[in-house]
C-alpha atoms as a PDB file:
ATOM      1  CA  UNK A   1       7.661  -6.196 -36.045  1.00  0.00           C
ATOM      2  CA  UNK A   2       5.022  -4.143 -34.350  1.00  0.00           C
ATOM      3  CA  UNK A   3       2.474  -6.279 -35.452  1.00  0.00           C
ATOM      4  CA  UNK A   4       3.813  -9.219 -33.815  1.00  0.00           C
ATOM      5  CA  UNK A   5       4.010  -7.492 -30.673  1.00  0.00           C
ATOM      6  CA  UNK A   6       0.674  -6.674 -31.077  1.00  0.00           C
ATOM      7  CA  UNK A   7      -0.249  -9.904 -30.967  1.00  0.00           C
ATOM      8  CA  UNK A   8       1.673 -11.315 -28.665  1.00  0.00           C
ATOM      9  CA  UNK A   9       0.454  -8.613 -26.277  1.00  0.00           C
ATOM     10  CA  UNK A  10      -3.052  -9.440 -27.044  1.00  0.00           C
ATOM     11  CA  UNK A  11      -2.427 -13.108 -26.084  1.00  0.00           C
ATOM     12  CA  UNK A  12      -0.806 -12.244 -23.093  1.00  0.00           C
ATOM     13  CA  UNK A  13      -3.543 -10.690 -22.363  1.00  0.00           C
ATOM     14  CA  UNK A  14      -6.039 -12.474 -23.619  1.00  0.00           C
ATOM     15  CA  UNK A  15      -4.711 -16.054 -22.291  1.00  0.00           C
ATOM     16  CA  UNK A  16      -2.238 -15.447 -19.789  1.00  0.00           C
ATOM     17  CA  UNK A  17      -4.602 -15.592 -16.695  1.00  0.00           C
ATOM     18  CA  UNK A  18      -5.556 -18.997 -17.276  1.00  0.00           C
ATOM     19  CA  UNK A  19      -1.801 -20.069 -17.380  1.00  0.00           C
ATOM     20  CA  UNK A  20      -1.444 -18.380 -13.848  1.00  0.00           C
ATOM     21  CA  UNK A  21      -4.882 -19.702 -12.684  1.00  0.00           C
ATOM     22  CA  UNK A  22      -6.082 -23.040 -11.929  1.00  0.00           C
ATOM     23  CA  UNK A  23     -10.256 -23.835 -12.915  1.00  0.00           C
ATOM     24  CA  UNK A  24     -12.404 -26.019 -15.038  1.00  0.00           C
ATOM     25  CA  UNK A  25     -10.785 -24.684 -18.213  1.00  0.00           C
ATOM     26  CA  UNK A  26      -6.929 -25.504 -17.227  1.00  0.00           C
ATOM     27  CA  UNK A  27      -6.820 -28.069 -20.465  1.00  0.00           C
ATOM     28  CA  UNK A  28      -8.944 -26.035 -22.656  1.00  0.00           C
ATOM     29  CA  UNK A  29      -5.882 -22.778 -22.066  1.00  0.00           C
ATOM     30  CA  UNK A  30      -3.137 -25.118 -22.247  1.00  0.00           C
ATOM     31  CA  UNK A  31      -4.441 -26.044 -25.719  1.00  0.00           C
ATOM     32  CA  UNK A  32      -4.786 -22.417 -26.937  1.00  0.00           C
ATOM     33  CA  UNK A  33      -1.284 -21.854 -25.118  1.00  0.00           C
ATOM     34  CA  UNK A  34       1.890 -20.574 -27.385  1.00  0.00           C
ATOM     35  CA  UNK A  35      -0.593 -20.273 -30.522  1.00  0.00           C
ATOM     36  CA  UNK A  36      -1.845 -17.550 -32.966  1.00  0.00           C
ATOM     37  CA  UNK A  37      -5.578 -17.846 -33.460  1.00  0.00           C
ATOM     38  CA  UNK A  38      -6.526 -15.824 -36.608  1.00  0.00           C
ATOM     39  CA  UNK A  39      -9.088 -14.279 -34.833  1.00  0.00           C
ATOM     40  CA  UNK A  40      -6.934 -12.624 -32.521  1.00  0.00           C
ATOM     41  CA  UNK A  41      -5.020 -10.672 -35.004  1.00  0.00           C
ATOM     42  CA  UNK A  42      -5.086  -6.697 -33.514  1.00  0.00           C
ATOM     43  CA  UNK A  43      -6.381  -3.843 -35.415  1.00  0.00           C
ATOM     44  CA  UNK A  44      -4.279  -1.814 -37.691  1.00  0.00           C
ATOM     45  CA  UNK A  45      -5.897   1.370 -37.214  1.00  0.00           C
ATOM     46  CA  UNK A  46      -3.740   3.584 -35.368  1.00  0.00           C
ATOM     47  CA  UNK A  47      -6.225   5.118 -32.592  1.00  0.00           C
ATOM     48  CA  UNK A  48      -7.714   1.828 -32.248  1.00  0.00           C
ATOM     49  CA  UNK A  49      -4.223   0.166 -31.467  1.00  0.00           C
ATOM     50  CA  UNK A  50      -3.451   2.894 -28.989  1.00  0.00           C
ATOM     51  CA  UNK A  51      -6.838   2.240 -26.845  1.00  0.00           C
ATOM     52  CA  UNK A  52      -6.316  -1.379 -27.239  1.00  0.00           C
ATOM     53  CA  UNK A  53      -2.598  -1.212 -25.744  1.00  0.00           C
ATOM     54  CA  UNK A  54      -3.936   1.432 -22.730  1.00  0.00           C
ATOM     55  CA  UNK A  55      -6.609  -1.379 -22.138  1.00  0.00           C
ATOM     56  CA  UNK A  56      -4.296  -3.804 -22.052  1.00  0.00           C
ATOM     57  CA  UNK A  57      -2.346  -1.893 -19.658  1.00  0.00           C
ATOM     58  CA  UNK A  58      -4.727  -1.634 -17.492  1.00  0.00           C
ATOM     59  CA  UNK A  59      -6.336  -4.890 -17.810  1.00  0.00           C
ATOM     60  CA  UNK A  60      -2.949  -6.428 -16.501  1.00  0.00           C
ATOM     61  CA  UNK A  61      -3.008  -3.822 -13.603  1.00  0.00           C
ATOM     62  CA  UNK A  62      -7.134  -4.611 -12.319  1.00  0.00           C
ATOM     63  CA  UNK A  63      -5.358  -8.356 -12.239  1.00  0.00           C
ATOM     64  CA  UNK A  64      -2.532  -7.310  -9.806  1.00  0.00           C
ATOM     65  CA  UNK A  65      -4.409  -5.313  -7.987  1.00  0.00           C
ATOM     66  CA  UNK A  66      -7.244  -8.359  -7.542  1.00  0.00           C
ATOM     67  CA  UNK A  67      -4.649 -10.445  -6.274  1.00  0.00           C
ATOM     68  CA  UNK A  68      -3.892  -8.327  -3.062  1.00  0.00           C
ATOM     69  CA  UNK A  69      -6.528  -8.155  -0.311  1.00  0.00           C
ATOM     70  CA  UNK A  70      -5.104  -4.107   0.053  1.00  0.00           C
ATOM     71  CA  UNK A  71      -5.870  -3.515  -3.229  1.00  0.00           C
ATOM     72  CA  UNK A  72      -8.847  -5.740  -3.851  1.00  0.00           C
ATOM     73  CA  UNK A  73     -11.641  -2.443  -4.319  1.00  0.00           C
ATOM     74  CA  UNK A  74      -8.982  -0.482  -6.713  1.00  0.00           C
ATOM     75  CA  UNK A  75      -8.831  -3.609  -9.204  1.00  0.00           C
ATOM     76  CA  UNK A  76     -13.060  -2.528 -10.459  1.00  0.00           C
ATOM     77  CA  UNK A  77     -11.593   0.851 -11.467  1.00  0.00           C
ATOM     78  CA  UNK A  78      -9.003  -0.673 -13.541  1.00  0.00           C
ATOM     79  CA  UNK A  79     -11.368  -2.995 -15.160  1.00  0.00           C
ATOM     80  CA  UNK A  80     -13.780  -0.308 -15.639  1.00  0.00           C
ATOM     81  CA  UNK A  81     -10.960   1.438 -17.555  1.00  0.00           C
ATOM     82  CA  UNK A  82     -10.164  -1.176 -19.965  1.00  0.00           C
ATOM     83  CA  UNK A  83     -13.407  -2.208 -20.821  1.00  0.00           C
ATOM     84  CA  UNK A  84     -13.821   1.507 -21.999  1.00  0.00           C
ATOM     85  CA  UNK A  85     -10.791   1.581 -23.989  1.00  0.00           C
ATOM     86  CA  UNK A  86     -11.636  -1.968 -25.550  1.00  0.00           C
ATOM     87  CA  UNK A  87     -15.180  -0.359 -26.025  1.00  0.00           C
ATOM     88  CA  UNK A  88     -13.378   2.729 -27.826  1.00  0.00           C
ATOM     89  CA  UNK A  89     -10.732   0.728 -29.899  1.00  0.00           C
ATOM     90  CA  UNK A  90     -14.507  -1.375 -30.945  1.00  0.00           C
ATOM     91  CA  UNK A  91     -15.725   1.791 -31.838  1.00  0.00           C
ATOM     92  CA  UNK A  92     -12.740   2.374 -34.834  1.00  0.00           C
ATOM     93  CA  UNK A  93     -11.764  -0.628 -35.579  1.00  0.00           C
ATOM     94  CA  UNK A  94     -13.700  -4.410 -36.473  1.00  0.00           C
ATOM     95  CA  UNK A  95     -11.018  -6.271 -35.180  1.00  0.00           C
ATOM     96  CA  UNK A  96     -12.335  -9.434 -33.303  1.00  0.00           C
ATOM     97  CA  UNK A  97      -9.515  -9.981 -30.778  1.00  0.00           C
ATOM     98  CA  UNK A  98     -10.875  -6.122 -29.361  1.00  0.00           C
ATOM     99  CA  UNK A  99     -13.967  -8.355 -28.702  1.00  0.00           C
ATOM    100  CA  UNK A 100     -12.608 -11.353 -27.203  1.00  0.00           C
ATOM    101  CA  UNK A 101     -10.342  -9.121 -24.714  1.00  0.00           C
ATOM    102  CA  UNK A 102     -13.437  -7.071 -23.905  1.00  0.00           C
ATOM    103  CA  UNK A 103     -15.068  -9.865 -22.791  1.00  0.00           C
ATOM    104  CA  UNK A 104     -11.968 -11.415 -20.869  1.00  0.00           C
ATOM    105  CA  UNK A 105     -11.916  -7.964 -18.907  1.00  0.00           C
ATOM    106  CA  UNK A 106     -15.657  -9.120 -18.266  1.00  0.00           C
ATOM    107  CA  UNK A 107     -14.849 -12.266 -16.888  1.00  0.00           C
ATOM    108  CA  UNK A 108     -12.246 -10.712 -14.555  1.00  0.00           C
ATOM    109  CA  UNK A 109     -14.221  -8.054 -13.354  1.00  0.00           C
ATOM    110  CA  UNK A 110     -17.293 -10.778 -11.996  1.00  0.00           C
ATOM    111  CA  UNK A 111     -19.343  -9.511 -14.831  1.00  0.00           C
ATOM    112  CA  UNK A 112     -20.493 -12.614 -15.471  1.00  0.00           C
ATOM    113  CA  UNK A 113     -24.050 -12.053 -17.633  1.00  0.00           C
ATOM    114  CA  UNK A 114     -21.394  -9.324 -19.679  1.00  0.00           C
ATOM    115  CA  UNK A 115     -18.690 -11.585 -20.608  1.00  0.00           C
ATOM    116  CA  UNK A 116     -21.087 -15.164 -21.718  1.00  0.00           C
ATOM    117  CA  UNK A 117     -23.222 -12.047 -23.877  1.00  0.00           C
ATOM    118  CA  UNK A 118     -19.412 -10.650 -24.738  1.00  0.00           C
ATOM    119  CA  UNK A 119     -17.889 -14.353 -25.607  1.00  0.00           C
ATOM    120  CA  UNK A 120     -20.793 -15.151 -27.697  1.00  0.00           C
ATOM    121  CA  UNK A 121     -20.491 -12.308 -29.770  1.00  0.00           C
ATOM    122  CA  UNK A 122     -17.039 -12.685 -30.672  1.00  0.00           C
ATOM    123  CA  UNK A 123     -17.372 -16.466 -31.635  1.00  0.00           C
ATOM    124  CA  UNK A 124     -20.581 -14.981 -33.808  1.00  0.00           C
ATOM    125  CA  UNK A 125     -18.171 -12.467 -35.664  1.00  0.00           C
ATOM    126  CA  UNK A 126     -14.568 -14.185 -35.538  1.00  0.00           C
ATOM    127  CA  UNK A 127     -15.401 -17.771 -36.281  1.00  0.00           C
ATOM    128  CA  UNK A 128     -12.383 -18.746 -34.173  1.00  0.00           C
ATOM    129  CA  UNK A 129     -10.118 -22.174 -34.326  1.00  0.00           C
ATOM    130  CA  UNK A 130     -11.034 -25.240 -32.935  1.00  0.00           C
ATOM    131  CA  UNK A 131      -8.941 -24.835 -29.599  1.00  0.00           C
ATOM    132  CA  UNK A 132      -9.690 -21.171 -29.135  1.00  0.00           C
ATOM    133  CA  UNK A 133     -13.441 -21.882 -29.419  1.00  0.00           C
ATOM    134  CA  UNK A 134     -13.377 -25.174 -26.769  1.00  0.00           C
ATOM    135  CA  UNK A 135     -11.605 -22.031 -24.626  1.00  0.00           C
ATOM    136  CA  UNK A 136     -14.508 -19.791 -25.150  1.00  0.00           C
ATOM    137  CA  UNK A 137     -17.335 -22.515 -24.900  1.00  0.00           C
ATOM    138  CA  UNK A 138     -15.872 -23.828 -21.412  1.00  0.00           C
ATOM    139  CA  UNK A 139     -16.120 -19.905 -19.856  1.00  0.00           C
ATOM    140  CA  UNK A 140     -19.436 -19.534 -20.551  1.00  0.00           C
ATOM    141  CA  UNK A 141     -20.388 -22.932 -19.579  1.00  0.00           C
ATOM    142  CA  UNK A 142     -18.470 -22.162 -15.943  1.00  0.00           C
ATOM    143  CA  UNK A 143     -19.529 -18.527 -15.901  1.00  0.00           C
ATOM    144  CA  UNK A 144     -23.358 -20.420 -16.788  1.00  0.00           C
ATOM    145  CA  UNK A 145     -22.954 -22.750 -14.143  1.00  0.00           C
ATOM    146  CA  UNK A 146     -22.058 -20.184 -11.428  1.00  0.00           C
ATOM    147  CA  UNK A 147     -24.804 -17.862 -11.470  1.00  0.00           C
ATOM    148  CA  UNK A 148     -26.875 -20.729 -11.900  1.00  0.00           C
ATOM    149  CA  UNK A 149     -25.628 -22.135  -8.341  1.00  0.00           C
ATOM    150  CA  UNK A 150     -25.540 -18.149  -6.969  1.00  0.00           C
ATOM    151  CA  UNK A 151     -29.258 -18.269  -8.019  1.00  0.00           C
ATOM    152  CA  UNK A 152     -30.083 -21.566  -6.252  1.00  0.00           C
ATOM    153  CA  UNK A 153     -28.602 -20.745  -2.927  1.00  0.00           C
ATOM    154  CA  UNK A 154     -29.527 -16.780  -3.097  1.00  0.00           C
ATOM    155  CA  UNK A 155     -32.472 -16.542  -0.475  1.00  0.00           C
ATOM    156  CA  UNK A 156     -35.771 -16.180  -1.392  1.00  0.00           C
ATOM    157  CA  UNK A 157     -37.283 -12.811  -1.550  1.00  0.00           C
ATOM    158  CA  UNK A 158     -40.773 -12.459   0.633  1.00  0.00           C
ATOM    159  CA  UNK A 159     -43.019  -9.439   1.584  1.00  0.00           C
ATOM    160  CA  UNK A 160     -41.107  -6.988   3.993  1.00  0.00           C
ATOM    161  CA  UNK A 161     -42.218  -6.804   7.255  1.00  0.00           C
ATOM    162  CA  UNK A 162     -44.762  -5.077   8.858  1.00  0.00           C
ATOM    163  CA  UNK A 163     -43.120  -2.299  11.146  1.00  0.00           C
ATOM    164  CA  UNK A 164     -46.540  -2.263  13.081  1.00  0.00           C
ATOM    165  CA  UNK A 165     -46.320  -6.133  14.142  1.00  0.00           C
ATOM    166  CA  UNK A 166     -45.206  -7.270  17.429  1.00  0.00           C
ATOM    167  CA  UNK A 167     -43.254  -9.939  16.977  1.00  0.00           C
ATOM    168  CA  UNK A 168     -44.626 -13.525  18.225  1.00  0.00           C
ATOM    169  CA  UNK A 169     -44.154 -15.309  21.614  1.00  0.00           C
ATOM    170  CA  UNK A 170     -41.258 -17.597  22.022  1.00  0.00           C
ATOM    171  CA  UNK A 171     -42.763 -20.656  20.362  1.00  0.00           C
ATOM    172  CA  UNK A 172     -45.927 -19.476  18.965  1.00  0.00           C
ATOM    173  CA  UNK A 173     -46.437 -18.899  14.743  1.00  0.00           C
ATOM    174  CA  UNK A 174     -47.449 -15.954  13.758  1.00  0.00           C
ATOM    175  CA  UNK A 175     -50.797 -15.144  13.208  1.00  0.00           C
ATOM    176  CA  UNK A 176     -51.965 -15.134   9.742  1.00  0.00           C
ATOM    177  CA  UNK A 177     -54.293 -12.378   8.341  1.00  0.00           C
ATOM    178  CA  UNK A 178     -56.940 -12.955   6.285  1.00  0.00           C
ATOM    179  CA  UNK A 179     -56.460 -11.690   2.763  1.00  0.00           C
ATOM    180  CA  UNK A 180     -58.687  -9.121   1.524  1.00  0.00           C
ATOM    181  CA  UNK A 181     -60.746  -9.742  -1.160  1.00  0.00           C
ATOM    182  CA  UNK A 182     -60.259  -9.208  -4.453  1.00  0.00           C
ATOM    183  CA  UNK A 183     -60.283  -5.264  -5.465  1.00  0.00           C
ATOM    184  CA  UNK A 184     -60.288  -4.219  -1.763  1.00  0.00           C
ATOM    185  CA  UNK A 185     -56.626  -3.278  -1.342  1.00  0.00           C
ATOM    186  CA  UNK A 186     -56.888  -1.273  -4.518  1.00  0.00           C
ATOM    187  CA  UNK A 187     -60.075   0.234  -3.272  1.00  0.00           C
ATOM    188  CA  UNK A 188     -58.666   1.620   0.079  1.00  0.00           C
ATOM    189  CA  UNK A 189     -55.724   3.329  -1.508  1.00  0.00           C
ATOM    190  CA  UNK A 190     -57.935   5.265  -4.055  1.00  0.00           C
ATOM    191  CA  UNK A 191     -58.321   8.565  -2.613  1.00  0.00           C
ATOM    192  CA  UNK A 192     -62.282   9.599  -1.940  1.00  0.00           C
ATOM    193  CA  UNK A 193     -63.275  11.955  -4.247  1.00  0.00           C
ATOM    194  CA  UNK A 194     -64.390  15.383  -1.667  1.00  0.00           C
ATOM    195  CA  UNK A 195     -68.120  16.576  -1.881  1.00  0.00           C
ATOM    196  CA  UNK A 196     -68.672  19.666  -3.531  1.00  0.00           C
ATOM    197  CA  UNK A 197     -71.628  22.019  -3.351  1.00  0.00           C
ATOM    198  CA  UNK A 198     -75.073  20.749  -5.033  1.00  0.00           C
ATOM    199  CA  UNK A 199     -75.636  23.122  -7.751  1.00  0.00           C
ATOM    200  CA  UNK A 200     -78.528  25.415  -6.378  1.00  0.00           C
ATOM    201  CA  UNK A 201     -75.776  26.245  -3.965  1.00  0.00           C
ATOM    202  CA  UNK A 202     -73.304  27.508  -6.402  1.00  0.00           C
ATOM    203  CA  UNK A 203     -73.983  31.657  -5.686  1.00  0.00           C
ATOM    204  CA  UNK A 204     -71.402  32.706  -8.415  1.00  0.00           C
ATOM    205  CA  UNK A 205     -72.818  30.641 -10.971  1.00  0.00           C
ATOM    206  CA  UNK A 206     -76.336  32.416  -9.858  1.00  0.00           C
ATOM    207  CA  UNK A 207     -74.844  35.712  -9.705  1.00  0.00           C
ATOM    208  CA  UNK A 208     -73.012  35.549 -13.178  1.00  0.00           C
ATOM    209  CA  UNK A 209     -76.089  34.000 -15.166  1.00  0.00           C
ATOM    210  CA  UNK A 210     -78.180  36.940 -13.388  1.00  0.00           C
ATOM    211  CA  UNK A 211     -76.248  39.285 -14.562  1.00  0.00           C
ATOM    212  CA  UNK A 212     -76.069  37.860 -18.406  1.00  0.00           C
ATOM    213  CA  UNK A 213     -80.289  37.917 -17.930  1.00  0.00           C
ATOM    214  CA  UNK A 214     -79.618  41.759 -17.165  1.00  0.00           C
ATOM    215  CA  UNK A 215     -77.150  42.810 -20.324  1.00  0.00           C
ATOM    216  CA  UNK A 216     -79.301  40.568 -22.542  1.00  0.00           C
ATOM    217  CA  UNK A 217     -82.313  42.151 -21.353  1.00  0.00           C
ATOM    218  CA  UNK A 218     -80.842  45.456 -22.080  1.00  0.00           C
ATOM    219  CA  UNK A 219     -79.501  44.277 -25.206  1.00  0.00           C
ATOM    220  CA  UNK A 220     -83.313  43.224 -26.324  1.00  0.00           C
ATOM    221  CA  UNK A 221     -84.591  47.324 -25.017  1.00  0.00           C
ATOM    222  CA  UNK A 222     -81.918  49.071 -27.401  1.00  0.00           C
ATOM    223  CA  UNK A 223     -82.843  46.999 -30.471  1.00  0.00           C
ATOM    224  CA  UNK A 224     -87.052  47.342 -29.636  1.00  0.00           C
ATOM    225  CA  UNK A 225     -86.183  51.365 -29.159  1.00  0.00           C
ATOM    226  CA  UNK A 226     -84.229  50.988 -32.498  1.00  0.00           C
ATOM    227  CA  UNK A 227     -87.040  49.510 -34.406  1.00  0.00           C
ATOM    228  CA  UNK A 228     -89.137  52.266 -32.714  1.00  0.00           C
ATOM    229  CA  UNK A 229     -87.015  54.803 -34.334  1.00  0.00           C
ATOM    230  CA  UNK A 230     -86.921  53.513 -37.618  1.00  0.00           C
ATOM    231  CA  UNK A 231     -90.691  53.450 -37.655  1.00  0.00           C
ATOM    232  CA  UNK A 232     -90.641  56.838 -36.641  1.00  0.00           C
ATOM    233  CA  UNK A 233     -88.081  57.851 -39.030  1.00  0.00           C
ATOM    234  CA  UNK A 234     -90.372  56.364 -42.137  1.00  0.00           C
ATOM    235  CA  UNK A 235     -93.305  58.354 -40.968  1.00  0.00           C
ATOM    236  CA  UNK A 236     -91.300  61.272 -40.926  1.00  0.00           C
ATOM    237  CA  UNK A 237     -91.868  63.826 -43.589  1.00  0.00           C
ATOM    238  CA  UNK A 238     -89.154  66.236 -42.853  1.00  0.00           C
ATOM    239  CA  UNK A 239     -85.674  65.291 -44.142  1.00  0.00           C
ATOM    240  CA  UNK A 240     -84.151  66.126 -41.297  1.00  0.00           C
ATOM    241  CA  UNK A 241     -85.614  64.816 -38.847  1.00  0.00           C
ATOM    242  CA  UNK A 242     -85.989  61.877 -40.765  1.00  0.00           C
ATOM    243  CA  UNK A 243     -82.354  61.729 -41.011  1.00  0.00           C
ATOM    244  CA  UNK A 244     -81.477  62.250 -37.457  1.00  0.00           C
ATOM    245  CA  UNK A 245     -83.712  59.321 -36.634  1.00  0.00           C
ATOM    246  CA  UNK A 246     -82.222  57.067 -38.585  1.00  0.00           C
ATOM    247  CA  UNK A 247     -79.267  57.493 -37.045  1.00  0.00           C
ATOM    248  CA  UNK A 248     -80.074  56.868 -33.759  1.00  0.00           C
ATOM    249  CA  UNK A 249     -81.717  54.369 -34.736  1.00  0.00           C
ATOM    250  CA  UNK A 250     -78.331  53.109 -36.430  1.00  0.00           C
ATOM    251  CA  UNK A 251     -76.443  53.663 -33.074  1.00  0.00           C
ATOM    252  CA  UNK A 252     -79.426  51.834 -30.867  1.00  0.00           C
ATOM    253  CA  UNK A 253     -79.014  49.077 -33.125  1.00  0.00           C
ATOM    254  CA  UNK A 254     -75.483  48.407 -33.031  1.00  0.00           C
ATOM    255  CA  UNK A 255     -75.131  48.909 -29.333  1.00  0.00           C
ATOM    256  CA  UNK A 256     -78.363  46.777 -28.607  1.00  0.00           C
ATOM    257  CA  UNK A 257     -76.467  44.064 -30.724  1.00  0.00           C
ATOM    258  CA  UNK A 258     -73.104  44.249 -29.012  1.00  0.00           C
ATOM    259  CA  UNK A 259     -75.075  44.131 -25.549  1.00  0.00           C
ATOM    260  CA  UNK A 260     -77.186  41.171 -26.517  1.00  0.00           C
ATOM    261  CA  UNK A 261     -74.316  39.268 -27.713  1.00  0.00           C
ATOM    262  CA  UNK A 262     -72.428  40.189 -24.590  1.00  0.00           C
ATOM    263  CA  UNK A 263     -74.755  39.192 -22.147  1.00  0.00           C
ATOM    264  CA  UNK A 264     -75.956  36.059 -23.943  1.00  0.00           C
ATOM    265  CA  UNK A 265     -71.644  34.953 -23.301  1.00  0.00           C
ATOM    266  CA  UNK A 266     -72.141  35.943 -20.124  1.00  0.00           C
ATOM    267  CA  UNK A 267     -74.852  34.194 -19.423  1.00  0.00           C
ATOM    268  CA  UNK A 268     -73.541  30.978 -21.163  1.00  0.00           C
ATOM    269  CA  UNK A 269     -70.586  31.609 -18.476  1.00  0.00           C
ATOM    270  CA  UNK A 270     -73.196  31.273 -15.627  1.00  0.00           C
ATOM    271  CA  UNK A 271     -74.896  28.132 -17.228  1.00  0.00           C
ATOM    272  CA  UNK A 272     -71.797  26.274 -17.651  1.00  0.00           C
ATOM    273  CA  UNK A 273     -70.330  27.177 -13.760  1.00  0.00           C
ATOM    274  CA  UNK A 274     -73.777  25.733 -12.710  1.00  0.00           C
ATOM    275  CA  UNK A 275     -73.431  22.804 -14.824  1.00  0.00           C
ATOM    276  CA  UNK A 276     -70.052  21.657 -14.056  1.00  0.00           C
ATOM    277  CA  UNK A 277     -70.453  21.822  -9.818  1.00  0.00           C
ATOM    278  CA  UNK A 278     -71.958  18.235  -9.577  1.00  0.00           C
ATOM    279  CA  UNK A 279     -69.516  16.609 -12.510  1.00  0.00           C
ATOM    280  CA  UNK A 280     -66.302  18.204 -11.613  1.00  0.00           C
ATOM    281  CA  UNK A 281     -67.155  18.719  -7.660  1.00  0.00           C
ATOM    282  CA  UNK A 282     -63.641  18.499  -5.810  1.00  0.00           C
ATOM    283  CA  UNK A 283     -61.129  19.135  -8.538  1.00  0.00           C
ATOM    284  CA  UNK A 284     -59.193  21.397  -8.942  1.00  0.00           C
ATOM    285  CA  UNK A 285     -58.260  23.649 -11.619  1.00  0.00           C
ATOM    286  CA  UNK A 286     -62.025  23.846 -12.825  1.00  0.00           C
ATOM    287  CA  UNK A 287     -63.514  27.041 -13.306  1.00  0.00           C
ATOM    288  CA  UNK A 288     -65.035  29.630 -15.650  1.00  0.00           C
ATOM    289  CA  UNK A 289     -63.615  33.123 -16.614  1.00  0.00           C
ATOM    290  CA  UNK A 290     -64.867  35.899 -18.339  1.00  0.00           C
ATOM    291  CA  UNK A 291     -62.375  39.042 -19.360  1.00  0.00           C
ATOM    292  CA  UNK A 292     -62.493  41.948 -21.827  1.00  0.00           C
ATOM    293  CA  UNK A 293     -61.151  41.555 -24.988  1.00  0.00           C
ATOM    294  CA  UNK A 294     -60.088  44.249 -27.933  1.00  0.00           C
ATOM    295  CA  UNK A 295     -63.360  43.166 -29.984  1.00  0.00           C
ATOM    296  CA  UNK A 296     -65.666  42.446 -27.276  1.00  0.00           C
ATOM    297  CA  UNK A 297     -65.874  40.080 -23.969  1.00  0.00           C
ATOM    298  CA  UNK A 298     -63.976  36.318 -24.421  1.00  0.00           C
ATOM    299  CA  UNK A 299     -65.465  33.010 -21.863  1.00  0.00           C
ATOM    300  CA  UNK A 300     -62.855  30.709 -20.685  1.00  0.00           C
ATOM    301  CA  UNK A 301     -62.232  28.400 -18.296  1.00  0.00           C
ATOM    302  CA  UNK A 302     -60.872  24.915 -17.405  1.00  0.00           C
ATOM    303  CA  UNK A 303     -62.430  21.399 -17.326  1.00  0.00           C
END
């Protein structure tokens, strides 16, 4: 017994606008009227029979309310409603009749591109009878032939106008403008790239590669002096002497190599903020850092 409600409330739904309605598909309804198409029997699942009768419910509601000029703007939110319960109930349940109402909520909404795409799919899946699918075919060839003739008659879409231009004499045509040639629009709207200093100009990049010249050249004294010591230390007959100049000559060593190594980074640093002023000149984020680090000093920078 519930079943057959069911259905009967799904073809009431699904078919009773067309018996209230005339249009281009009177004879096709008529045909389908008082009939039980296969592919319109409901789902069995429980959930998906409860969102299919609260889109029902409110399917037959957007229709009222499209009827009456008050209520014209409430009818979308009904639709709207349905087609997410049908869309829900789709979700659970294969049924095709959740299909074919979705898409007559579609067709009663305006939805036009929706319900042909909708239609379509439920032919595809439910294979309906021979009345049922002259039905379907004759709403998408009327939906078809309505946004064709909204397309024909919509007006065509130009260039906006120019806020800047006066508008022409009584009787006189605008003036054209000459088109610019090819690659000079795109030309004026690339930003100019801003000058930056020649190289020789850069005094930072001076100053730091100076200063790595210093700390290497110190670096190069304390190994020479360490050398010197070791020298010393091999002509040195006493063992105690000998042994105190070897380790200075130890500590020279390591701190001439540490020194060298720092200021040959920090004169890379200096060489590289020189370099990159003509190739990078006027953008930003570009530069060169040196810091301290825990084993020494680290060069960074951006490019």
């Amino acid at each position: 017994m519930i079943r057959c409600c069911l259905v009967a409330m799904a073809v009431v739904v699904s078919l009773g606008v067309e018996a209230r309605a005339a249009g281009p598909c009177d004879a096709e309804a008529a045909a389908t009227r008082g009939k039980r198409d296969p592919s319109l029997t409901p789902p069995t699942e429980p959930e998906a029979v409860r969102r299919m009768k609260a889109g029902n419910a409110h399917h037959v509601e957007g229709i009222k309310r499209a009827s009456v000029v008050a209520t014209r703007e409430q009818a979308a939110a009904e639709f709207k409603a349905a087609i997410d319960e049908y869309v829900a109930a789709a979700m659970i349940s294969p049924s095709p009749s959740i299909l074919f109402n979705l898409a007559q909520t579609y067709r009663a909404a305006g939805d036009y591109p929706s319900a042909i795409e909708q239609y379509r799919l439920f032919v595809d899946r439910a294979k309906p009878g021979k009345a049922l699918r002259a039905l379907v075919e004759c709403h998408i060839a009327a939906m078809s032939a309505e946004l064709a003739r909204a397309a024909a008659t919509a007006p065509p879409r130009g260039p906006a106008p120019d806020p800047d231009d006066e508008p022409p004499a009584s009787g006189t045509a605008p003036a054209e403008r000459p088109a610019p040639p090819d690659g000079a629009a795109a030309r004026a709207e690339r930003p100019v790239p801003l000058a930056g200093p020649p190289w020789h100009a850069d005094a930072l990049g001076w100053s730091v590669s100076a200063a790595g010249v210093a700390v290497v050249g110190l670096g190069a004294f304390l190994l020479v002096d360490a050398a010197s010591l070791r020298e010393q230390a091999n002509d040195e007959t006493r063992d105690d002497v000998r042994h105190d100049l070897d380790a200075r000559a130890d500590r020279r060593k390591t701190w001439g190599t540490v020194t060298t190594v720092a200021g040959v980074a920090v004169l890379a640093a200096g060489v590289v903020k020189l370099a990159i002023v003509p190739d990078r000149a006027g953008r930003p984020g570009t530069g060169v850092s040196v810091r301290l680090a825990p084993g020494g000093l680290a060069l960074g920078g951006s490019f």
